[in-house]
Protein backbone atom coordinates (compact mmCIF):
# COMPACT_ATOMS: atom_id res chain seq x y z
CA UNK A 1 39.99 -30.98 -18.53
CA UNK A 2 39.74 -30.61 -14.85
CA UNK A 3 43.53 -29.74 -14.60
CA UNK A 4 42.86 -26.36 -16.81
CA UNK A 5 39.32 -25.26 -16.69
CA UNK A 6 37.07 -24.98 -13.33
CA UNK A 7 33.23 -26.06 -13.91
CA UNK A 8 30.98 -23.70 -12.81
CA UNK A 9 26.99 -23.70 -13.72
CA UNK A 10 25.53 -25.73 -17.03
CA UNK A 11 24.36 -23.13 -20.08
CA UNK A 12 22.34 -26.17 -21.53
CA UNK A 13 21.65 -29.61 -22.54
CA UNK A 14 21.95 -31.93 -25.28
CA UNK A 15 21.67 -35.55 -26.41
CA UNK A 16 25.10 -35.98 -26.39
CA UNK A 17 26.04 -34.34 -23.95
CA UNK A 18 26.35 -31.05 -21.70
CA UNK A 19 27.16 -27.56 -22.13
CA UNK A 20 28.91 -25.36 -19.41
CA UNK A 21 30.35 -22.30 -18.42
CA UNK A 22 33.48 -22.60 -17.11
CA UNK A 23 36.76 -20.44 -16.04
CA UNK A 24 39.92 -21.03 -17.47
CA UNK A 25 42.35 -21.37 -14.41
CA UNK A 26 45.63 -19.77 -15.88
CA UNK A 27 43.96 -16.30 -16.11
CA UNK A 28 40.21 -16.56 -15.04
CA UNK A 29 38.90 -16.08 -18.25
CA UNK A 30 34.99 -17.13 -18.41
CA UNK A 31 34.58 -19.71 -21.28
CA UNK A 32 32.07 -22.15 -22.68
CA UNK A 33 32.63 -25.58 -22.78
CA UNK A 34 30.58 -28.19 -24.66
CA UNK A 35 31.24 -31.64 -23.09
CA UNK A 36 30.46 -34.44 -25.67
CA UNK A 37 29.96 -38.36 -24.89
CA UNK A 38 31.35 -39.51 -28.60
CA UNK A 39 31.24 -43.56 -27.06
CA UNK A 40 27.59 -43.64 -27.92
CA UNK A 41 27.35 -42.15 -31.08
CA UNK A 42 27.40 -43.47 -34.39
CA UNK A 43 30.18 -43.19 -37.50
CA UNK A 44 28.17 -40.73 -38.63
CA UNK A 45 27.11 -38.34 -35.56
CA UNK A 46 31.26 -38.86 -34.79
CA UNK A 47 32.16 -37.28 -38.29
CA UNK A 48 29.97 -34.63 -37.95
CA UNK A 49 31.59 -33.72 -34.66
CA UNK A 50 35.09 -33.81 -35.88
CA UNK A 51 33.17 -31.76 -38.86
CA UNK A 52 31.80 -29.26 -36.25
CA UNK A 53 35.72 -28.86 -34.76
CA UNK A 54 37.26 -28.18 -38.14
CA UNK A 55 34.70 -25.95 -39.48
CA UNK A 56 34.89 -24.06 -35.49
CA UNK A 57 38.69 -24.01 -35.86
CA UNK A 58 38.72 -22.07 -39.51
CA UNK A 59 36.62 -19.43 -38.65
CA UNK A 60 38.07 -16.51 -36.98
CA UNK A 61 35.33 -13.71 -37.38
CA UNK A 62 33.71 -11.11 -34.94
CA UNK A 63 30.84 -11.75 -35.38
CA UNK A 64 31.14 -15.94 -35.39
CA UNK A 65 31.39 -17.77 -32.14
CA UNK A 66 35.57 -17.73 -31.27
CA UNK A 67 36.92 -21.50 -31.10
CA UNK A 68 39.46 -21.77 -28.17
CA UNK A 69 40.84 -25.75 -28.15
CA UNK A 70 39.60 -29.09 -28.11
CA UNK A 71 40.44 -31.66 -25.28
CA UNK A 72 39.72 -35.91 -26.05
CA UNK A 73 39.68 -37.75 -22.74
CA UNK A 74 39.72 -41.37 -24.61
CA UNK A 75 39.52 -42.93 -20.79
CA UNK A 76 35.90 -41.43 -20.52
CA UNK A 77 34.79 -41.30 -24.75
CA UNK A 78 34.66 -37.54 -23.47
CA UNK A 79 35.50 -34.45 -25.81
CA UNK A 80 35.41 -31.09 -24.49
CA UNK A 81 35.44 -28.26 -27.33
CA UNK A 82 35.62 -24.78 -25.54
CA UNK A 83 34.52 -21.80 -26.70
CA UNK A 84 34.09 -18.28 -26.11
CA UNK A 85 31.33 -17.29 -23.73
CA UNK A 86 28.31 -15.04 -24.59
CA UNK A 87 27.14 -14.06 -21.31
CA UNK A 88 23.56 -12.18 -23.75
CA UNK A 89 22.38 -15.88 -23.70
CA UNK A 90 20.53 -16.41 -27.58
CA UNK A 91 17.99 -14.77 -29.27
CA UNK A 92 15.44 -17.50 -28.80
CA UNK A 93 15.66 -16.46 -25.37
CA UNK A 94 15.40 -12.88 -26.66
CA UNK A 95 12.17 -13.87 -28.97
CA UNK A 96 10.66 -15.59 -25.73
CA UNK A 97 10.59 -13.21 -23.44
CA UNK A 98 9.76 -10.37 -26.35
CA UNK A 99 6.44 -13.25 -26.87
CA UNK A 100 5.65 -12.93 -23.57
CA UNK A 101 5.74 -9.00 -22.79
CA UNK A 102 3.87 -8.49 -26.18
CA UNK A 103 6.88 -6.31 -26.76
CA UNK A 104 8.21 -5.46 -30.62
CA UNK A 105 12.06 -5.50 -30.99
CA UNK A 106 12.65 -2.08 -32.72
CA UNK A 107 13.49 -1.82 -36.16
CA UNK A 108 17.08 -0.50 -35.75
CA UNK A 109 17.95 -3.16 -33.19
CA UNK A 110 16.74 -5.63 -36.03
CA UNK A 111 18.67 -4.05 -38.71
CA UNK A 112 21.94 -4.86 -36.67
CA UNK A 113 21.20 -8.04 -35.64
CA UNK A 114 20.45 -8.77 -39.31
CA UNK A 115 23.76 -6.86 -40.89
CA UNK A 116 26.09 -8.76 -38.26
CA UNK A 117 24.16 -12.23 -39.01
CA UNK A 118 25.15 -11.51 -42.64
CA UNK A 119 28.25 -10.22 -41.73
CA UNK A 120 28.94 -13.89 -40.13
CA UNK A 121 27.27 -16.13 -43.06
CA UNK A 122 29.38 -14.08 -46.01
CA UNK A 123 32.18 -15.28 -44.00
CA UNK A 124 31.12 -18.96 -44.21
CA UNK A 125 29.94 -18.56 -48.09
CA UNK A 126 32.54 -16.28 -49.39
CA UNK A 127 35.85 -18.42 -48.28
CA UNK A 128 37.25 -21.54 -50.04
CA UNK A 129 36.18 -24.48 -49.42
CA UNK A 130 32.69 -23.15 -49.47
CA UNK A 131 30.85 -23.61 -45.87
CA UNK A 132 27.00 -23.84 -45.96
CA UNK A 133 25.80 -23.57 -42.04
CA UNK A 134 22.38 -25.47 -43.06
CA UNK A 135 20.57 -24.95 -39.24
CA UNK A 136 20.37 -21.01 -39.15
CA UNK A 137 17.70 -20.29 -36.03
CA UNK A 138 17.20 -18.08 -33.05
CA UNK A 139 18.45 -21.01 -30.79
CA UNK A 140 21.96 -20.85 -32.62
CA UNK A 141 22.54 -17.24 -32.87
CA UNK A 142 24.23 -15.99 -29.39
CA UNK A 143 24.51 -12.07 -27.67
CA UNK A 144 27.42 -11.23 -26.35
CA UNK A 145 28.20 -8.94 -23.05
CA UNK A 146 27.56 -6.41 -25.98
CA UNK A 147 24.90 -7.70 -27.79
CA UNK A 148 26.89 -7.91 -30.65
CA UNK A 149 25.58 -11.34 -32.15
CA UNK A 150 27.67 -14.33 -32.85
CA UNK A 151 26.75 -17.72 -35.08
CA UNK A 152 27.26 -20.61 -33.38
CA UNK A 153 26.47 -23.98 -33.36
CA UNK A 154 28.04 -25.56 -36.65
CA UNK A 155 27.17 -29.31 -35.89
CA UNK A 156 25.11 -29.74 -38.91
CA UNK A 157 27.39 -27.39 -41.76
CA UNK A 158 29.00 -28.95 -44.96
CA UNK A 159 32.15 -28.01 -46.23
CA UNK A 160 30.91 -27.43 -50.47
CA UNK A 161 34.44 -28.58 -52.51
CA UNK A 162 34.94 -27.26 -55.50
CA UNK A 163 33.44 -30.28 -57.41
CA UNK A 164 30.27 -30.47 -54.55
CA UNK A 165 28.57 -27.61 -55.61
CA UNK A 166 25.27 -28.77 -53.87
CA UNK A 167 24.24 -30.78 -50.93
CA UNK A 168 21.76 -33.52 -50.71
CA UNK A 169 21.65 -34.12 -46.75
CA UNK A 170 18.49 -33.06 -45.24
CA UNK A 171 18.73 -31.62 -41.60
CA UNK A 172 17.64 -28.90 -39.04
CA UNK A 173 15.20 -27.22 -38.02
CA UNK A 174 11.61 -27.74 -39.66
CA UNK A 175 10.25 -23.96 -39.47
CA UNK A 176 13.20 -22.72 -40.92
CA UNK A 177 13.58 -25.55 -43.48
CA UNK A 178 13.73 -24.11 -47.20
CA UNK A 179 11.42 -25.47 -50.01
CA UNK A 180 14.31 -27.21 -51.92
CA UNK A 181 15.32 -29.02 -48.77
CA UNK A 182 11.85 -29.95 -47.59
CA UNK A 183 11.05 -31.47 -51.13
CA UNK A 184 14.19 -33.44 -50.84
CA UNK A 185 15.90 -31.66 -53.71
CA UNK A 186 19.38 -30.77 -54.20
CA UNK A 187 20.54 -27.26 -52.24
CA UNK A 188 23.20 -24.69 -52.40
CA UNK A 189 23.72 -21.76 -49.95
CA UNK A 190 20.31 -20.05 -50.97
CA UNK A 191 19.08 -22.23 -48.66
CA UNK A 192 20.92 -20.46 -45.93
CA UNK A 193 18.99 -17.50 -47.24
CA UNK A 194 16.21 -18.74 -46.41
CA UNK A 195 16.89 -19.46 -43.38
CA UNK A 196 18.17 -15.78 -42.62
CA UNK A 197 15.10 -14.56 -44.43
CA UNK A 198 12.57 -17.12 -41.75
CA UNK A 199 14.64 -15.73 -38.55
CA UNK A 200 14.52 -11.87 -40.19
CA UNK A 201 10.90 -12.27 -40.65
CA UNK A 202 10.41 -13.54 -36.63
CA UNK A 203 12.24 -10.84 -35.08
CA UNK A 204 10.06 -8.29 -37.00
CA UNK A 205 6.54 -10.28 -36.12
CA UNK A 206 7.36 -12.26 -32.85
CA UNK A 207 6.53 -15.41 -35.02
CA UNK A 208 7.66 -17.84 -37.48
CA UNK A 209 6.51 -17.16 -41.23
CA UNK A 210 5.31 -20.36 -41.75
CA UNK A 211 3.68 -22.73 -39.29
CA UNK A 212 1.45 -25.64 -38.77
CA UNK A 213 0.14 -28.31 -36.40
CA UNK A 214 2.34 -31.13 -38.39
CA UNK A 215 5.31 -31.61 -40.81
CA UNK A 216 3.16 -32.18 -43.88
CA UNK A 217 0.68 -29.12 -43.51
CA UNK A 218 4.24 -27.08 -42.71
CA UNK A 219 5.69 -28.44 -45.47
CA UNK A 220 3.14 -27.55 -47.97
CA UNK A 221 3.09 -23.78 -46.58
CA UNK A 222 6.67 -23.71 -47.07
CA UNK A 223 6.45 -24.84 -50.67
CA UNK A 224 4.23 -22.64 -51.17
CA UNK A 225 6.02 -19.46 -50.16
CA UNK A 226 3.12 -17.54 -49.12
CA UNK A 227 2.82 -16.01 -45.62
CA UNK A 228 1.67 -12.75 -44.09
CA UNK A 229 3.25 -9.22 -44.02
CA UNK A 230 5.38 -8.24 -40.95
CA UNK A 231 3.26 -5.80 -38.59
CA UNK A 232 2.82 -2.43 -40.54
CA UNK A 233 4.98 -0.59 -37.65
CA UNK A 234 8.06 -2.15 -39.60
CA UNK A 235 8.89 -0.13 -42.90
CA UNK A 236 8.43 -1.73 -46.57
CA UNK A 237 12.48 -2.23 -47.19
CA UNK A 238 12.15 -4.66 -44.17
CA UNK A 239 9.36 -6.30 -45.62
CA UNK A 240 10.66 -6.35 -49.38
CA UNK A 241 14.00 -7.49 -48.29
CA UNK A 242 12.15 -10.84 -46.57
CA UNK A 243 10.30 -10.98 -49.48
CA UNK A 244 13.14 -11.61 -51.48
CA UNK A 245 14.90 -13.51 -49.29
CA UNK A 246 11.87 -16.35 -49.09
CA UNK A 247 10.83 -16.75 -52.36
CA UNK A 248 10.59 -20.39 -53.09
CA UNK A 249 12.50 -20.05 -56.19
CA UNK A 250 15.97 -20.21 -54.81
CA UNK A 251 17.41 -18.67 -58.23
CA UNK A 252 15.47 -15.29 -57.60
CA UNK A 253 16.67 -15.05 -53.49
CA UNK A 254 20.02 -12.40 -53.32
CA UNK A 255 23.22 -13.91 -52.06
CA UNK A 256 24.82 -12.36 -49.01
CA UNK A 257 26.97 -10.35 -51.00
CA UNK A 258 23.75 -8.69 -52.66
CA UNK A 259 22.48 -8.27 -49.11
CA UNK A 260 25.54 -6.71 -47.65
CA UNK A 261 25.59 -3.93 -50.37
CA UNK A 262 22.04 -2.85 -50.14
CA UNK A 263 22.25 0.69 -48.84
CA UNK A 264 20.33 0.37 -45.20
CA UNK A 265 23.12 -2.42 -44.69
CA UNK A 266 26.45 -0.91 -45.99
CA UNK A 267 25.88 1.99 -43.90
CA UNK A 268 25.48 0.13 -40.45
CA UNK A 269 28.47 -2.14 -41.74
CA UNK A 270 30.89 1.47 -42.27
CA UNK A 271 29.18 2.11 -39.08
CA UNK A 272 30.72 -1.12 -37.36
CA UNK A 273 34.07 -0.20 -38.91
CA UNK A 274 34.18 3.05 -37.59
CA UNK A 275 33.50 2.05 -33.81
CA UNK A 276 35.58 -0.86 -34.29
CA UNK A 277 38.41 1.42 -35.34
CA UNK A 278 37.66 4.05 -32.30
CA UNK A 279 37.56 1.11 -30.14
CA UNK A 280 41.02 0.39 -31.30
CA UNK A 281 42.63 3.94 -31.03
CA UNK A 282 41.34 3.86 -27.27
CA UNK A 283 43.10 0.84 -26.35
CA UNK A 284 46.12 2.31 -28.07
CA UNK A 285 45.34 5.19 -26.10
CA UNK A 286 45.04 3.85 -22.59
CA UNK A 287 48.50 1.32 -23.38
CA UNK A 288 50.16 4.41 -24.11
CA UNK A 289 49.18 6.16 -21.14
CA UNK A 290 49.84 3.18 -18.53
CA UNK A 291 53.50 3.10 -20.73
CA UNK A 292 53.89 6.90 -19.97
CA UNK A 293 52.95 6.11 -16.34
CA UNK A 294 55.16 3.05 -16.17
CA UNK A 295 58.13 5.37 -17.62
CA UNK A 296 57.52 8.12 -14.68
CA UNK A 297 57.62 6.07 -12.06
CA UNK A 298 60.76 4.76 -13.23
CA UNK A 299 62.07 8.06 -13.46
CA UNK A 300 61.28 8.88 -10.09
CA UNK A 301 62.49 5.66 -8.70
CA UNK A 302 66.28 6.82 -10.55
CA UNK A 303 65.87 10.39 -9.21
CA UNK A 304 65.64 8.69 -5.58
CA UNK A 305 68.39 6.36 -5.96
CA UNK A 306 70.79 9.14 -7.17
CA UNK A 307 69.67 11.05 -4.25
């Protein structure tokens, strides 16, 4: 590890191990690197790292956290995965500080956090095999030097099969926990809805939809489905659209295709395509210029020599 990336300061901590930012020493390039201590875990914790690596390795997406290599140093029971970096930190960290300046995140920034977060779990639902991401929450949603948003953190996903068609493993995050999976009940990727629907519904009110003092009185909010309106600064389609995406029913909640083609989506998505495309024609642009450049010099170089 040491021979190819440099250490530099630690982005977090874990259980298992450490997570740091480091600089890749044959071009400088900042990365992340999450440094694991697989000796002490179990069969289980050990599959769902080799999980975490597959399902990291598969998806190539902009908006989905970019999976460089993984490194085993079997001396140490060490593995480093590394990453790409996203210097924005996460928007827990975002929701935090927001918290503590009593400051609303405006409606259009919400909008595009919400259409690339979508953008990012179509790509998980909408490929074969199936990939449910099962601990959606501000913690595991990263900002780039951009503030584009990327998904990260797929330690607790399942891979759906084609004869799988619902999961019956109950993890993550309590406050973002859907009915089905609270209540022990079989799940599909309207769970990940939910989930979506919980973190759409705290950017909007600086708050969780449902919360409690313990896991049972949460629990029994959850199942219940009710919880209060997001301020009245944020317009009704915000509002209706968590509505729909937190009903406990998880028949009646849209999929992320349904999401992506409602109308105040589609048009930030054409949006994204267009300055994607711009963004393209001016790195075109600026190669061909440096070319032209590179060809002039030449020239002048040959008039000088025949001279």
């Amino acid at each position: 590890m040491e021979e190819h990336y440099e250490k530099m300061n630690i982005l977090g901590k874990g259980s298992f191990g450490v997570v740091y930012k480091v600089m890749r020493k044959s071009d400088q390039k900042i990365l992340a690197c999450k440094e694991l201590h697989y000796g002490i875990m179990t069969e289980k914790e050990k599959n769902q790292l080799v999980n975490e690596v597959n399902i990291l390795r598969e998806l190539t997406h902009s908006n989905i956290v970019q999976y460089y290599e993984r490194i085993i140093d079997k001396k140490q029971a060490k593995i480093y995965i590394i990453t790409e970096y996203c210097s924005g930190g996460d928007l827990s960290q975002l929701l935090k500080k927001c918290k503590k300046d009593k400051d609303y995140i405006a409606e259009d920034v919400i909008w595009k956090i919400f259409t690339q977060l979508s953008l990012a779990i179509n790509e998980c639902h909408n490929r074969t095999p199936k990939i449910l991401h099962r601990d959606v929450k501000p913690a595991n949603i990263f900002l780039d030097e951009n503030n584009n948003i990327k998904l990260g953190d797929f330690g607790l996903s399942r891979i759906l099969g084609e004869n799988s068609q619902f999961c019956k493993t109950h993890v993550g995050t309590p406050y973002y926990m859907s009915p089905e999976q609270i209540t022990e009940a079989y799940y599909d990727e309207s769970s990940d809805i939910w989930s979506c629907g919980c973190l759409l519904y705290e950017l909007a009110a600086l708050k969780p939809p449902f919360e409690a003092t313990n896991h049972l009185s949460l629990a029994i909010k959850i199942k219940s489905g009710q919880f209060d309106r997001i301020p009245l600064r944020f317009s009704e389609d915000l509002h209706q659209l968590i509505t729909s995406m937190l009903d406990a029913d998880p028949s009646k909640r849209p999929s992320v295709m349904e999401i992506l083609k409602l109308p105040l989506i589609s048009l930030r998505i054409k949006e994204k395509k267009l300055k994607e495309r711009h963004a393209q024609i001016k790195l075109k642009e600026e190669e061909l210029r440096q070319k032209e450049q590179q060809l002039k010099m030449w020239e002048q170089s040959l008039v000088k020599q025949l001279n």
